[in-house]
Protein backbone atom coordinates (compact mmCIF):
# COMPACT_ATOMS: atom_id res chain seq x y z
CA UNK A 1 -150.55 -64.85 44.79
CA UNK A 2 -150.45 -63.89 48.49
CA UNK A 3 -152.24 -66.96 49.38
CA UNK A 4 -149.38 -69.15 47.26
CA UNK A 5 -146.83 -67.19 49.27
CA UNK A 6 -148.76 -67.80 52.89
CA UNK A 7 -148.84 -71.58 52.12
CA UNK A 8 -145.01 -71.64 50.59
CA UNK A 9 -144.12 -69.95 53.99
CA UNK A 10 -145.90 -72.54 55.56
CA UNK A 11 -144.42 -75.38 53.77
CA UNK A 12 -140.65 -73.84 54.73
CA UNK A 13 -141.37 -73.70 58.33
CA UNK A 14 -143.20 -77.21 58.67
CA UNK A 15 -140.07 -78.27 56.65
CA UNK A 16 -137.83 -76.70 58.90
CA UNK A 17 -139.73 -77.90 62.06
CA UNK A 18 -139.28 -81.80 60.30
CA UNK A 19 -135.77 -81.09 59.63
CA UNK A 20 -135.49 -79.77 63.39
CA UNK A 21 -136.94 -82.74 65.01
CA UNK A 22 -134.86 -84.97 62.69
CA UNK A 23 -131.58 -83.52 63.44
CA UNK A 24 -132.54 -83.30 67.18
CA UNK A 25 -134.45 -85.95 67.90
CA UNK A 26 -133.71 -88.57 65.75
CA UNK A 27 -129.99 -88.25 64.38
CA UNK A 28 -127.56 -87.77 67.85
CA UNK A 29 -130.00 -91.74 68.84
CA UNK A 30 -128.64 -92.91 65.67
CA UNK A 31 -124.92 -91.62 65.53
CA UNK A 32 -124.29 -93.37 69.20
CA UNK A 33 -126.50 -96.52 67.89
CA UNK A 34 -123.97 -97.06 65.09
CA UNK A 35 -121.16 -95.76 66.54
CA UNK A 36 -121.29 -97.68 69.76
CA UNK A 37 -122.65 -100.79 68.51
CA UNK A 38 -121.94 -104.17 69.79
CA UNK A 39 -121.47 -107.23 67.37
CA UNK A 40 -124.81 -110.24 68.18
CA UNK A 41 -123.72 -112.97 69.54
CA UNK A 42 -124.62 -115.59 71.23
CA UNK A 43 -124.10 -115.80 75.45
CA UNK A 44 -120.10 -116.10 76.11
CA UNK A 45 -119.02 -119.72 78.49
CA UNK A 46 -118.68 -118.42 81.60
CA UNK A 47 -117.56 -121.62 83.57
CA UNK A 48 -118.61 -121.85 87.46
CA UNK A 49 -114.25 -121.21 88.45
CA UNK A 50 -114.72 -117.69 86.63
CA UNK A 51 -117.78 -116.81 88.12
CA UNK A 52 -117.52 -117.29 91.37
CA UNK A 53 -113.68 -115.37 91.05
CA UNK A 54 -115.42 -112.52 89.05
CA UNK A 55 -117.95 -112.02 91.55
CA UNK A 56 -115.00 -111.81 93.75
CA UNK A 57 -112.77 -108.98 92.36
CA UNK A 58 -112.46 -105.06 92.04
CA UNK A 59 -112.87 -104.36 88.55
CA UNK A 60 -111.94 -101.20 87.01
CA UNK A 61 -111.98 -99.56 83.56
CA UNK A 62 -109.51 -96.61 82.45
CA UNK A 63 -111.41 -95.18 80.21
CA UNK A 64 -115.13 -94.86 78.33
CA UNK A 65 -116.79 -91.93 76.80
CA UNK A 66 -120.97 -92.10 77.50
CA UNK A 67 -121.25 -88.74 78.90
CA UNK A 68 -121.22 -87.70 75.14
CA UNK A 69 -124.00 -88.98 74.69
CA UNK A 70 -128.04 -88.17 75.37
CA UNK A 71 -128.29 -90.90 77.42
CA UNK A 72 -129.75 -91.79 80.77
CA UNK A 73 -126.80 -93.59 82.62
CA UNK A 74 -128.73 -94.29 85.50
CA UNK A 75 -131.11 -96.57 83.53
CA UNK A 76 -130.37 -99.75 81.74
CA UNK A 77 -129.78 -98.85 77.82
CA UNK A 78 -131.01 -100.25 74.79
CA UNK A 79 -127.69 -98.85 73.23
CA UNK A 80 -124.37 -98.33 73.86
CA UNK A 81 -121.78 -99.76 75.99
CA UNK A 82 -121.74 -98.41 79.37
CA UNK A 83 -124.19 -97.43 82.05
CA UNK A 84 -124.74 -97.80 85.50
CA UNK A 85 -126.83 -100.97 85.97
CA UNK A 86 -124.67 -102.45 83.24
CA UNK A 87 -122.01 -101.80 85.11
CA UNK A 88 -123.35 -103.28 88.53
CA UNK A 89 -123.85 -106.34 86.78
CA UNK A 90 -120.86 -106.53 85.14
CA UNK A 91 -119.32 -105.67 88.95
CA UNK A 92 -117.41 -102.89 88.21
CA UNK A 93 -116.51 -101.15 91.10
CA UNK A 94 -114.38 -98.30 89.04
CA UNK A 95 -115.02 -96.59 85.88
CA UNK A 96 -112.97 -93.82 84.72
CA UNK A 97 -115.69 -91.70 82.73
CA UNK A 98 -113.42 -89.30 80.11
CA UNK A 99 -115.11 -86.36 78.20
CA UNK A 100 -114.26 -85.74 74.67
CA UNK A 101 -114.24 -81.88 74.07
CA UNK A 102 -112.84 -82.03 70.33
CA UNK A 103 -112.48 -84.93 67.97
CA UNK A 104 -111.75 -85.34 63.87
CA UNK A 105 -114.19 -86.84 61.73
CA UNK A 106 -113.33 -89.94 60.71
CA UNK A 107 -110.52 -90.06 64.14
CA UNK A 108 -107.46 -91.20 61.32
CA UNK A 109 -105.19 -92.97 63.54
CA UNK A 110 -102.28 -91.51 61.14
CA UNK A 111 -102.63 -87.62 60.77
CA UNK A 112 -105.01 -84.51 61.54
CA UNK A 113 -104.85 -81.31 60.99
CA UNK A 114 -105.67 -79.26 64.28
CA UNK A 115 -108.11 -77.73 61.89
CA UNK A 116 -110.07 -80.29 60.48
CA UNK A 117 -113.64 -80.43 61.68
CA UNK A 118 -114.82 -81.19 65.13
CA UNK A 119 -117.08 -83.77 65.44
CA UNK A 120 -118.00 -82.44 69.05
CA UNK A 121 -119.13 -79.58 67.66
CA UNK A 122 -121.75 -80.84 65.71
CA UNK A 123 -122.39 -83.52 68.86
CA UNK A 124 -122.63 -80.25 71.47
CA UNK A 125 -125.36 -78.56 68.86
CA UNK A 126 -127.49 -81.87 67.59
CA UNK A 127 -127.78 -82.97 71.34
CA UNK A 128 -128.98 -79.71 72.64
CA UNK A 129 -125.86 -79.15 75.37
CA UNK A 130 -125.78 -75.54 76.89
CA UNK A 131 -124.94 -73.01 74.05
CA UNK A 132 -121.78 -72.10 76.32
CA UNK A 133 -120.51 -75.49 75.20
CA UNK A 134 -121.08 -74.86 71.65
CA UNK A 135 -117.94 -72.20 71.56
CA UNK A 136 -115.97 -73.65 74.42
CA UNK A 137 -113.64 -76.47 74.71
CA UNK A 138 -113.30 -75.71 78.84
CA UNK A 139 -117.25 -75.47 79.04
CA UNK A 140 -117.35 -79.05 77.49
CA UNK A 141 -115.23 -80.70 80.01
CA UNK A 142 -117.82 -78.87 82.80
CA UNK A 143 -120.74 -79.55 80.97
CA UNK A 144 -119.94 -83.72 80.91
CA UNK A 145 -118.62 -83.30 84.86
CA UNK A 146 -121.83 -81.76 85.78
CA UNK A 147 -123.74 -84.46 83.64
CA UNK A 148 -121.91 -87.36 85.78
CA UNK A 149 -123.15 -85.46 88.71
CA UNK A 150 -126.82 -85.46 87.67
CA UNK A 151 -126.19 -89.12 87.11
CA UNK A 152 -125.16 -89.60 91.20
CA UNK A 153 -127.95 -87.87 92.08
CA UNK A 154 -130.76 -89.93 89.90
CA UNK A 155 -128.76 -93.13 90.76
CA UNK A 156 -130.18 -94.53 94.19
CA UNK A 157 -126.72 -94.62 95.80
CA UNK A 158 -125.32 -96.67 93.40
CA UNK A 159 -122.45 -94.55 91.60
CA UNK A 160 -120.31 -92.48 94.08
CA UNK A 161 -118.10 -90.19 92.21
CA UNK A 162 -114.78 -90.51 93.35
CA UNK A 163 -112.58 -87.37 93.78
CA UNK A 164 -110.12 -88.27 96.70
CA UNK A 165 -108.24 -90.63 98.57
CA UNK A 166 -111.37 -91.14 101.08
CA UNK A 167 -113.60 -91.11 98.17
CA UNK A 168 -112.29 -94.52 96.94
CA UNK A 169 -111.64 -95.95 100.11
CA UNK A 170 -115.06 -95.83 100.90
CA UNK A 171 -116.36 -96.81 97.46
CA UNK A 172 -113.56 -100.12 98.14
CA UNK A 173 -115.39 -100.20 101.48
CA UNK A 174 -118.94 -100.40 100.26
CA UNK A 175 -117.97 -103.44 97.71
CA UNK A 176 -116.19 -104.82 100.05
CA UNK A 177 -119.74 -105.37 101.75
CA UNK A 178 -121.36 -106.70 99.21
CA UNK A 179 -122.70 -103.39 98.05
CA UNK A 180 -123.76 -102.58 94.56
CA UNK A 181 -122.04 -99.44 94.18
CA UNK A 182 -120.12 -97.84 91.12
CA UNK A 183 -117.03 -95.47 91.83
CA UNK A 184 -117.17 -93.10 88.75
CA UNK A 185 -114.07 -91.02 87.75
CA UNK A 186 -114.08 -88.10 85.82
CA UNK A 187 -111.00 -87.24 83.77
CA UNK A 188 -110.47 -85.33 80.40
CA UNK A 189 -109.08 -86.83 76.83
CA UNK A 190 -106.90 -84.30 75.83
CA UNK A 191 -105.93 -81.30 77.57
CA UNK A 192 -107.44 -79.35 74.87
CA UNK A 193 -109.89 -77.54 76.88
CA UNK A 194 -107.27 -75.54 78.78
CA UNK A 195 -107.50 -73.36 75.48
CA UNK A 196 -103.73 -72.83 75.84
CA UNK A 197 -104.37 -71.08 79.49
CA UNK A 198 -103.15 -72.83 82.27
CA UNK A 199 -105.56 -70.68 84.82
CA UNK A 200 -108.37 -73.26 83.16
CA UNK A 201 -107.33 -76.42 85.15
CA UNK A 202 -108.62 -74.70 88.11
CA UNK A 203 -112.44 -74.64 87.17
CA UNK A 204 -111.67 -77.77 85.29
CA UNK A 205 -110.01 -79.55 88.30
CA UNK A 206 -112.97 -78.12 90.52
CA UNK A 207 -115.49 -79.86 88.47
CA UNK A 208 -114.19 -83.16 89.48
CA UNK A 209 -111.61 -84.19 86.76
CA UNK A 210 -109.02 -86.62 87.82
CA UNK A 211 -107.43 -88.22 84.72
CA UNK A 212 -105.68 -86.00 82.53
CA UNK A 213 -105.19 -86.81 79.19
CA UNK A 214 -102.25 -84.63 77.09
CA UNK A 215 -103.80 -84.82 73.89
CA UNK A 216 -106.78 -86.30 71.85
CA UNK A 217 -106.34 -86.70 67.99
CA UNK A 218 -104.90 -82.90 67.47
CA UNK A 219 -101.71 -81.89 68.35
CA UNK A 220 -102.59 -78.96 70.97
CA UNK A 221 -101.02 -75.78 73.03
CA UNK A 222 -99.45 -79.11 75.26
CA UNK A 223 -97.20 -80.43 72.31
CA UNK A 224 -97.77 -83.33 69.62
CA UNK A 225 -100.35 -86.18 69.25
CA UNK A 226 -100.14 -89.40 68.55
CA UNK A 227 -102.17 -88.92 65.25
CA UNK A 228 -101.33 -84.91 64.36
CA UNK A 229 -99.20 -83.70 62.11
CA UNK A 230 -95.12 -84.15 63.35
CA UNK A 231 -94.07 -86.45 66.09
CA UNK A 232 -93.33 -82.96 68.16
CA UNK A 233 -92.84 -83.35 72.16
CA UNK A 234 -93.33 -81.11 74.59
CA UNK A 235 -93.83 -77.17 74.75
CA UNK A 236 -93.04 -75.02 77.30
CA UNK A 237 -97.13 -74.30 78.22
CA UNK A 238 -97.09 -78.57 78.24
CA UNK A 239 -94.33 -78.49 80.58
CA UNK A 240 -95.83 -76.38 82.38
CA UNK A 241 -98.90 -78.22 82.16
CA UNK A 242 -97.11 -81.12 83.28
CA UNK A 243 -95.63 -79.99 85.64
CA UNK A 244 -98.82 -78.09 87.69
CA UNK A 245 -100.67 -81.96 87.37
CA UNK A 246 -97.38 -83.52 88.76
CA UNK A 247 -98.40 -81.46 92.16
CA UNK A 248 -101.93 -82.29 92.15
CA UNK A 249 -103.89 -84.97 93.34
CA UNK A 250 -104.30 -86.18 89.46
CA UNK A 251 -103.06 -88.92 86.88
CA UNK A 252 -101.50 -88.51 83.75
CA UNK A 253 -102.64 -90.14 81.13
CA UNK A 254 -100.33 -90.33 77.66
CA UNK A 255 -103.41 -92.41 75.81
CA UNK A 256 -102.88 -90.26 72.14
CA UNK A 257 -99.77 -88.26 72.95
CA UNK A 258 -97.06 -88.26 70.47
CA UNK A 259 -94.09 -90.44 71.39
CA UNK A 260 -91.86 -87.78 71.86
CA UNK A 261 -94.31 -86.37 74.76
CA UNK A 262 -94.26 -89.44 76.53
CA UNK A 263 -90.58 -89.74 76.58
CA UNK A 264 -90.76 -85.92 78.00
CA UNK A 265 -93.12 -86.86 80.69
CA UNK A 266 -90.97 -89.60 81.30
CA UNK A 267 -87.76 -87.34 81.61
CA UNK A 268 -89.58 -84.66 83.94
CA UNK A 269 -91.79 -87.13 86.23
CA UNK A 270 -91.38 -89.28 88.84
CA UNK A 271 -94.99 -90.72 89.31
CA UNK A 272 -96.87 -93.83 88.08
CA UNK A 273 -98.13 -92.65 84.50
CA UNK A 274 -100.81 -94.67 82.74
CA UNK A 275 -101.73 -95.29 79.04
CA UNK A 276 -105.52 -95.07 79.58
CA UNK A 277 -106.69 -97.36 76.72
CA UNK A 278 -104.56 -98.99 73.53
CA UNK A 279 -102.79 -102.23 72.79
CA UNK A 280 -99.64 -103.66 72.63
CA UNK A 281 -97.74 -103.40 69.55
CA UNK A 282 -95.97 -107.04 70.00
CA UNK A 283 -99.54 -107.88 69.78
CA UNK A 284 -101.38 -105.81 67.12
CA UNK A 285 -98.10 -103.80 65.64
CA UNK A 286 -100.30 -100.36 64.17
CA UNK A 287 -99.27 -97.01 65.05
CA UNK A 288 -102.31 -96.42 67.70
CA UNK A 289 -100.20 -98.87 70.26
CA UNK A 290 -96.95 -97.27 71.46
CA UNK A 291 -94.01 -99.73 70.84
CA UNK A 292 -93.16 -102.35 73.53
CA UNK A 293 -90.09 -100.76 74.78
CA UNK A 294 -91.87 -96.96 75.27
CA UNK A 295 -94.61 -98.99 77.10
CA UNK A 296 -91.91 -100.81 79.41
CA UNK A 297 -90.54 -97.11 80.28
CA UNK A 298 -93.80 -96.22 81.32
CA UNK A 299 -94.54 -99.38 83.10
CA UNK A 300 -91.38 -99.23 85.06
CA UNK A 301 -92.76 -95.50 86.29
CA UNK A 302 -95.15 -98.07 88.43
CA UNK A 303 -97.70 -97.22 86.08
CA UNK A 304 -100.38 -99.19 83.85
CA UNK A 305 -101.23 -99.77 80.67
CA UNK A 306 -105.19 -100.01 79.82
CA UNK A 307 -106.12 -103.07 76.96
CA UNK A 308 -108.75 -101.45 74.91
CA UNK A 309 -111.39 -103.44 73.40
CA UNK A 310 -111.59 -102.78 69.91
CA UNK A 311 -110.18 -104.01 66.38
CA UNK A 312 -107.89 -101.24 66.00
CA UNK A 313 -105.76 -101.81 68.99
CA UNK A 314 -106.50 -105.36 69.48
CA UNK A 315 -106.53 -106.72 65.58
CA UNK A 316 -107.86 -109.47 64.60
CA UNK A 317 -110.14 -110.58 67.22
CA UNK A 318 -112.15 -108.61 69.73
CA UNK A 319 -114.24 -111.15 71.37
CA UNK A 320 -113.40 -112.20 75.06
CA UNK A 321 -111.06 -114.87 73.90
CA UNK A 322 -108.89 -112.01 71.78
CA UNK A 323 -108.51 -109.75 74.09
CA UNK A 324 -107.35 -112.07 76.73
CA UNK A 325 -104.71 -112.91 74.01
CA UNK A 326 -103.69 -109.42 73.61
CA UNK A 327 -103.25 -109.38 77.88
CA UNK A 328 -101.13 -112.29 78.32
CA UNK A 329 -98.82 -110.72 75.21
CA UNK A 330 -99.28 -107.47 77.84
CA UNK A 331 -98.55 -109.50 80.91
CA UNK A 332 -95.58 -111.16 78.97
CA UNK A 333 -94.51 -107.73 77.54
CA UNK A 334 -94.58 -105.31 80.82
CA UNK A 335 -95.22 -107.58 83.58
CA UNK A 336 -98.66 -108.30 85.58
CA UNK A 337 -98.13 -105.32 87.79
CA UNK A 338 -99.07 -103.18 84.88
CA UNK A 339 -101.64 -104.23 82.97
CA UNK A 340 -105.06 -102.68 83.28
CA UNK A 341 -108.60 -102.36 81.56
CA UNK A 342 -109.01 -99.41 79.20
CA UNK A 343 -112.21 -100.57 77.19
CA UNK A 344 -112.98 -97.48 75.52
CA UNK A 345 -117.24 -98.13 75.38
CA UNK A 346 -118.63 -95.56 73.78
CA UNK A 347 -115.97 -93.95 72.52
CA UNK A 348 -117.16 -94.81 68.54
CA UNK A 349 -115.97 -98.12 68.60
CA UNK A 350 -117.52 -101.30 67.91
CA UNK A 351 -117.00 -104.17 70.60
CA UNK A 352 -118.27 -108.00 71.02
CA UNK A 353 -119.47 -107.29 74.74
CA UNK A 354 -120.36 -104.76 76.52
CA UNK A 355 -119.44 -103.67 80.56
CA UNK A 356 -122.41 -106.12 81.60
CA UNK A 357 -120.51 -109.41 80.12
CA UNK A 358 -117.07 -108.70 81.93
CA UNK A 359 -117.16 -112.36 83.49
CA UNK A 360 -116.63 -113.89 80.10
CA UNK A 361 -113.12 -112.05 79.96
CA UNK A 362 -112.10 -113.01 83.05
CA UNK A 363 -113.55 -116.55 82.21
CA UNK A 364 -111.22 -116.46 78.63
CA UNK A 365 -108.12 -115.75 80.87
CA UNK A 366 -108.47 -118.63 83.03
CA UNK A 367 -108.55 -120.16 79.81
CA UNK A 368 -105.28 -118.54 78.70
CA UNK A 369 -103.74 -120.26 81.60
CA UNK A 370 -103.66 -116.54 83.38
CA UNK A 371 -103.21 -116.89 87.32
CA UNK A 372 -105.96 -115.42 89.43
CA UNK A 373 -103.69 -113.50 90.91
CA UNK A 374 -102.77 -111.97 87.76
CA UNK A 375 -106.23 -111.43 86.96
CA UNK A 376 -106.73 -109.94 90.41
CA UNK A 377 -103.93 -107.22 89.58
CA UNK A 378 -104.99 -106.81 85.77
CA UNK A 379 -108.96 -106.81 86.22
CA UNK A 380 -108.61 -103.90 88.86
CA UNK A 381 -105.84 -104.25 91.70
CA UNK A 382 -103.51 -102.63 89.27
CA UNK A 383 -105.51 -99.77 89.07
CA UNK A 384 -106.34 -99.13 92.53
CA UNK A 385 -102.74 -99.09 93.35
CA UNK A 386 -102.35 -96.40 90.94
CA UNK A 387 -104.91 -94.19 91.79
CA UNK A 388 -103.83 -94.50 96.20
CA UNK A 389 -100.47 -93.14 94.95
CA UNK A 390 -102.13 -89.91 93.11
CA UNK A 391 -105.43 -89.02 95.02
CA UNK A 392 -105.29 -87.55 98.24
């Protein structure tokens, strides 16, 4: 009996030991690798005209999510959407980097509860990240900072994170020169980890965030999401919120706030306010893209709205030809002074190219009949403007 009992003890722990290395090892690899996939295909046209002007310009992106995942992003993935030498070769001089601290399963575009599970959660545990990130919402938005920084240091010189004014004139500098250089910017989806105390943006804001996000798929302490539970605005701690990033050296983002809170930012700001990454709803007319006229208001802050990359915000088609449909509807909608990239790669989507393949977008909007000076201001100028009237 006590030797059936050693060997069923044995059997439990080598079965917990396989279940370990599963869920560890194995799972988190296959979450991003389905979650992040992009669609085969064969090589986009890229004619000679759209090469030679995409080697040319400053590209930047608004938003993507890889620091949730266990990736190195200083080596050319096998998955995924977004990393450093991808990057380089797709020139990208500026990528917004945005850490997720809570999300819903499934992310329904229509309604969450504030309760409903947390996918992060389960991301935070299965990928090993610092138990103080397990419990914490703030020490999420640290934990992905300090993993950008880890990045830098392992990348040769070739992503400068960006946290002032001199920070991205030098990274603009550097391209300028021919360098292959990324500038990475670190910014938060959802103000969620301030846990409802506004003494958190400090070691949040210290860790390099830049781009502040109101809300994620919860309404939070800040006021109403895009996707909670009432189309609610502002609260007093979000105007408070609001009103402490107004003074910094920071962008708002309104990317998943409820209506209603972008018409209060609207009323209580006077500074360029972006959309980080959606569509246009003349375009693609689902609840995820803000309606045209709420997306002029913003525009005519001096801000920019970010084309996303995927079906939900773009429809139909995702490949470079769509989206460069859905930016001439933007350019036609808001004007060319506010239009800007907001791909969201590895944020759970599926896309038909990833950050390496940019030419072939700006190859499908010569194509469109887009000017290249339009496709100067959309592909990036747009965005650097933004970003030398908030850093300092």
């Amino acid at each position: 009996m006590r030797k059936v009992l050693k060997w069923a003890v044995r059997l439990l722990a080598l079965a917990a030991i396989a279940g370990a290395v599963v869920f560890f090892g194995f799972l988190p690899a296959y979450v991003e690798d389905t979650s992040n996939n992009v669609i085969d295909h064969a090589p986009y046209p890229v004619s000679d005209r759209a090469a030679a002007l995409h080697s040319d310009l400053i590209v930047g992106d608004w938003h993507a999510d890889p620091l949730l995942w266990s990736r190195d992003l200083s080596q050319r993935g096998s998955r995924g959407q977004v990393d450093v030498p991808r990057l380089i070769e797709g020139n990208v001089a500026l990528q917004v980097f945005t850490a997720v601290t809570k999300s819903p399963a499934g992310q329904n575009y229509d309604s969450n509860s504030a309760e409903a599970f947390d996918n992060i959660t389960l991301l935070a545990v299965g990928q090993l990240w610092p138990l103080r990130t397990w419990t914490s919402l703030r020490e999420r938005a640290i934990w992905q900072a300090e993993k950008l920084h880890k990045v830098e240091a392992k990348a040769g010189g070739r992503l400068k994170i960006i946290k002032t004014a001199a920070d991205l004139e030098e990274v603009l500098a550097a391209k300028a020169r021919g360098e292959a250089v990324v500038g990475g910017i670190l910014g938060i989806e959802g103000a969620h980890p301030l846990e409802g105390d506004l003494a958190n943006l400090d070691p949040i804001f210290d860790a390099g965030h830049r781009v502040y996000g109101l809300q994620h798929f919860f309404d939070n302490e800040l006021g109403g999401s895009l996707h909670g539970e009432a189309d609610t605005g502002l609260t007093e701690f979000g105007r408070a919120v609001v009103a402490e990033l107004a003074r910094r050296p920071v962008v708002i983002d309104l990317a998943h706030s409820s209506q209603q809170v972008a018409r209060d930012v609207l009323a209580m700001t006077d500074m360029p306010l972006v959309v980080s990454h959606g569509g246009l709803h003349g375009h693609c007319p689902v609840k995820r893209n803000y309606p045209d006229e709420l997306m002029r208001e913003i525009a005519a802050t001096g801000g920019v709205i970010g084309m996303g990359y995927w079906a939900e915000v773009a429809c139909d088609d995702i490949t470079p030809t769509g989206i460069a449909k859905m930016i001439v509807k933007a350019i036609e909608t808001v004007g060319a002074d506010h239009v800007s990239l907001g791909s969201d790669y590895d944020g759970s989507v599926e896309t038909a190219f990833d950050t390496s393949e940019l030419a072939a977008l700006t190859s499908a909007l010569l194509d469109a009949g887009v000017s290249e000076e339009q496709i100067r201001k959309v592909m990036g100028d747009n965005m650097v403007r933004v970003l030398r009237a908030r850093l300092r």
